[in-house]
C-alpha atoms as a PDB file:
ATOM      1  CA  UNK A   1      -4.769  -2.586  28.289  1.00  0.00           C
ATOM      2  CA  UNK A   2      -6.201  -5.911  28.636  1.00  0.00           C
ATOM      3  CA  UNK A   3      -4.555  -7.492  24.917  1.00  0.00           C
ATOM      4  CA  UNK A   4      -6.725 -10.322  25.343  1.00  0.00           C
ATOM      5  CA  UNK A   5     -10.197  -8.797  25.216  1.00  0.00           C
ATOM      6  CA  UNK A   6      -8.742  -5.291  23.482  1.00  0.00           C
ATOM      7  CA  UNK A   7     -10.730  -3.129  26.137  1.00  0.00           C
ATOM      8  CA  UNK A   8      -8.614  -1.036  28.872  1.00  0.00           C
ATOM      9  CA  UNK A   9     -10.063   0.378  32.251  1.00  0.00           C
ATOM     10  CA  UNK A  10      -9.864   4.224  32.874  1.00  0.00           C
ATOM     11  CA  UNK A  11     -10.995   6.510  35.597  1.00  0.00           C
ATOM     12  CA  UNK A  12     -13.117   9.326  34.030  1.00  0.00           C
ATOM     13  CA  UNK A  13     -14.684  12.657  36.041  1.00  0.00           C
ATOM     14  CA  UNK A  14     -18.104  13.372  34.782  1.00  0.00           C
ATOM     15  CA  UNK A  15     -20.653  15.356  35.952  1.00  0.00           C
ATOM     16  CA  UNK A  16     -23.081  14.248  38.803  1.00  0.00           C
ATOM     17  CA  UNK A  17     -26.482  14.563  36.184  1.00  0.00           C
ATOM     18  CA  UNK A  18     -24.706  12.544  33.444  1.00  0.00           C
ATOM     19  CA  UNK A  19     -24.023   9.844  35.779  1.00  0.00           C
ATOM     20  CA  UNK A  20     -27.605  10.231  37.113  1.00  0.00           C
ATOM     21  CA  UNK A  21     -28.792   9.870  33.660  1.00  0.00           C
ATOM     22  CA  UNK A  22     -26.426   6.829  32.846  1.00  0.00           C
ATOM     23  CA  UNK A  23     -27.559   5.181  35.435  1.00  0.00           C
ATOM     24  CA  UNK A  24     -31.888   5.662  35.141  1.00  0.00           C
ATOM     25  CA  UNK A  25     -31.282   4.935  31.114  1.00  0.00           C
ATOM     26  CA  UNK A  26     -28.300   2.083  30.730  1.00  0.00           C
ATOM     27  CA  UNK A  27     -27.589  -0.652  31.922  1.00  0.00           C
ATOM     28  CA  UNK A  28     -23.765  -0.614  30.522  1.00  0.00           C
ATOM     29  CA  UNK A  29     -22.443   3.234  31.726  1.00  0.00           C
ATOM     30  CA  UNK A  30     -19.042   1.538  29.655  1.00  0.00           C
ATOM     31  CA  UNK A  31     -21.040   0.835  26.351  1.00  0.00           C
ATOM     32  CA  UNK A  32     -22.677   3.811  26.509  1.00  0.00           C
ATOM     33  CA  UNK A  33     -20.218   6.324  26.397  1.00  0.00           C
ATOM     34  CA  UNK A  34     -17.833   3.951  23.831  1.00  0.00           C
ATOM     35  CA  UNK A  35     -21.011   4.395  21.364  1.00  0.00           C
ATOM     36  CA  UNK A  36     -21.016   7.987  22.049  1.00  0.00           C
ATOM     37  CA  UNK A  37     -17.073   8.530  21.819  1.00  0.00           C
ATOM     38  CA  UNK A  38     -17.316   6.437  18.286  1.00  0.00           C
ATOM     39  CA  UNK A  39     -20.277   8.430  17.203  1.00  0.00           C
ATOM     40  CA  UNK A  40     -17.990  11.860  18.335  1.00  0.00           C
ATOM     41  CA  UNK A  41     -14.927  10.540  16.186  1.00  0.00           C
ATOM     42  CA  UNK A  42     -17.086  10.068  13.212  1.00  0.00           C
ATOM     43  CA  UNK A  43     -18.251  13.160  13.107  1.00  0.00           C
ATOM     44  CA  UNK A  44     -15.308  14.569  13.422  1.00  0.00           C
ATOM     45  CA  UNK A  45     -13.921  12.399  10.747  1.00  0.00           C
ATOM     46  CA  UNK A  46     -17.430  13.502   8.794  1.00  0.00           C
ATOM     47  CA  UNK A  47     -16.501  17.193   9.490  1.00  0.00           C
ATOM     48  CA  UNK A  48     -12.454  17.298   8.577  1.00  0.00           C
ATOM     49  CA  UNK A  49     -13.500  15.653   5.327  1.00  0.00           C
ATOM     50  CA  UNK A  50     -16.003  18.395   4.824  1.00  0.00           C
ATOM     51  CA  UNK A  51     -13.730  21.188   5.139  1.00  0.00           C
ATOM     52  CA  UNK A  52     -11.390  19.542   2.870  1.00  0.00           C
ATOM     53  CA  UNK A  53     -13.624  19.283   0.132  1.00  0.00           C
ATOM     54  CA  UNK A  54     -14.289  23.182   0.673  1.00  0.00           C
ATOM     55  CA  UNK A  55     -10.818  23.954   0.549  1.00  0.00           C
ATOM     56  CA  UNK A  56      -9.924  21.540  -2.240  1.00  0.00           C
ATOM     57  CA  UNK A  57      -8.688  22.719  -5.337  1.00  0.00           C
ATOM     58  CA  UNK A  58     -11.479  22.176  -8.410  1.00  0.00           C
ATOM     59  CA  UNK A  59      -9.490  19.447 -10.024  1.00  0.00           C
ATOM     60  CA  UNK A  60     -10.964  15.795 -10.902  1.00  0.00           C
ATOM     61  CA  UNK A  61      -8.893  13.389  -9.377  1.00  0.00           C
ATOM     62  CA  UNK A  62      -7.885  15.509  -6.070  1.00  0.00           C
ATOM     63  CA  UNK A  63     -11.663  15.938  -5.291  1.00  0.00           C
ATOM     64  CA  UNK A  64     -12.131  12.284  -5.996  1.00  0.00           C
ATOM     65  CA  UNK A  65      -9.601  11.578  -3.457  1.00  0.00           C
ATOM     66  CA  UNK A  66     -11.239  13.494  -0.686  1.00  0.00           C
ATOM     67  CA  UNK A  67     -14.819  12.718  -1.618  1.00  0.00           C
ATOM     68  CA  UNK A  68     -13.437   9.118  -1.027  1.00  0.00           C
ATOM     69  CA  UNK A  69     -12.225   9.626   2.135  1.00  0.00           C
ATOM     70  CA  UNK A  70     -15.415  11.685   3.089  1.00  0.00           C
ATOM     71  CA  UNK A  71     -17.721   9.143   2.254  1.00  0.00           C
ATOM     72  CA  UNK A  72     -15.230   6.563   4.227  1.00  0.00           C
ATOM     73  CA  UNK A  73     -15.910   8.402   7.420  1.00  0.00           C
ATOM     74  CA  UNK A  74     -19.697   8.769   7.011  1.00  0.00           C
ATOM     75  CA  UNK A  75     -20.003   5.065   6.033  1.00  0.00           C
ATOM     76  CA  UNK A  76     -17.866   4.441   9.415  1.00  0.00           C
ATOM     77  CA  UNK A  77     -20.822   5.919  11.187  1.00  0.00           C
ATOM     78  CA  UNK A  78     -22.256   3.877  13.595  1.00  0.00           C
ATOM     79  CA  UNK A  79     -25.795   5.112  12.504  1.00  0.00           C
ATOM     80  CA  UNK A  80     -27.589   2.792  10.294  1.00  0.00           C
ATOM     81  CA  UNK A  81     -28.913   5.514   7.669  1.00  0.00           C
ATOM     82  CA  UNK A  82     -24.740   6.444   7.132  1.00  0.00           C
ATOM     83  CA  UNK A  83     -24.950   3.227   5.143  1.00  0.00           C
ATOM     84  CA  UNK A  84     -26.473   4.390   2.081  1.00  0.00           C
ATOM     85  CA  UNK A  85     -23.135   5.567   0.536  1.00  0.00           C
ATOM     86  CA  UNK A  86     -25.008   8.411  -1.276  1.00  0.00           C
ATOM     87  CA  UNK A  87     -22.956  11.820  -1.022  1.00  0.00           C
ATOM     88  CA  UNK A  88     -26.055  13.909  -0.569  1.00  0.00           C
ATOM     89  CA  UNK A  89     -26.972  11.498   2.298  1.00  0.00           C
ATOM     90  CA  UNK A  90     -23.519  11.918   3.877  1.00  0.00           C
ATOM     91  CA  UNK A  91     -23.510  16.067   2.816  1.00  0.00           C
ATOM     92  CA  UNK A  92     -26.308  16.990   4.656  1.00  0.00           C
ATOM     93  CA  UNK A  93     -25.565  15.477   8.368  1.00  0.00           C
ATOM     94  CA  UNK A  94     -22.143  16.502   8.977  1.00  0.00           C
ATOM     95  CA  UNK A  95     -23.312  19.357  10.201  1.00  0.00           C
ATOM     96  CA  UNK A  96     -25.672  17.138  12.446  1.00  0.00           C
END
C-alpha cells in the first residue's frame, strides 16, 4: 500500500464483457469499480442493520441503538438521495 496517497495496486480477474464495458463507458476502470465496491459495502452495511432491527427485541433504547446504526450506514451511502436521514427513506432501499 502506497501510505502516501492511501490507494494500493491489486491484480483482479474479471470477466472479458465487464472489461469490455469498463472500457466503452469509463475512463477510470480503478474509480469505477472503488464506487461500486463502496456502494456494495453500504448495502451490506444497509442490509445487516436491517436484519437487526427485525431481530431486535421491542425495547426503547436497544431499538434506538440499532436504528442509529442503520441510519449511519444508509447516510454512508454514496448516493445523494441516502442523505435525507429520514428512516422511511433509508427502509425502503435496502432491499434495493
Amino acid at each position: 500500500m502506497n501510505t502516501a496517497t492511501g490507494y494500493t495496486r491489486v491484480n483482479l480477474t474479471i470477466p472479458k464483457d465487464i472489461i469490455a464495458y469498463l472500457k466503452r463507458h469509463t475512463a477510470n476502470m480503478s474509480s469505477y469499480i472503488s464506487e461500486a465496491v463502496r456502494e456494495r459495502i453500504a448495502r451490506e452495511k444497509r442490509e445487516k442493520a436491517l436484519r437487526e432491527i427485525l431481530a431486535a427485541k421491542a425495547t426503547f433504547r436497544h431499538g434506538a441503538e440499532i436504528i442509529s446504526r442503520f441510519i449511519s450506514a444508509c447516510i454512508m451511502a454514496s448516493a445523494p438521495e441516502h442523505f435525507s436521514g429520514r428512516i422511511t427513506h433509508c427502509l425502503k432501499h435496502v432491499a434495493a
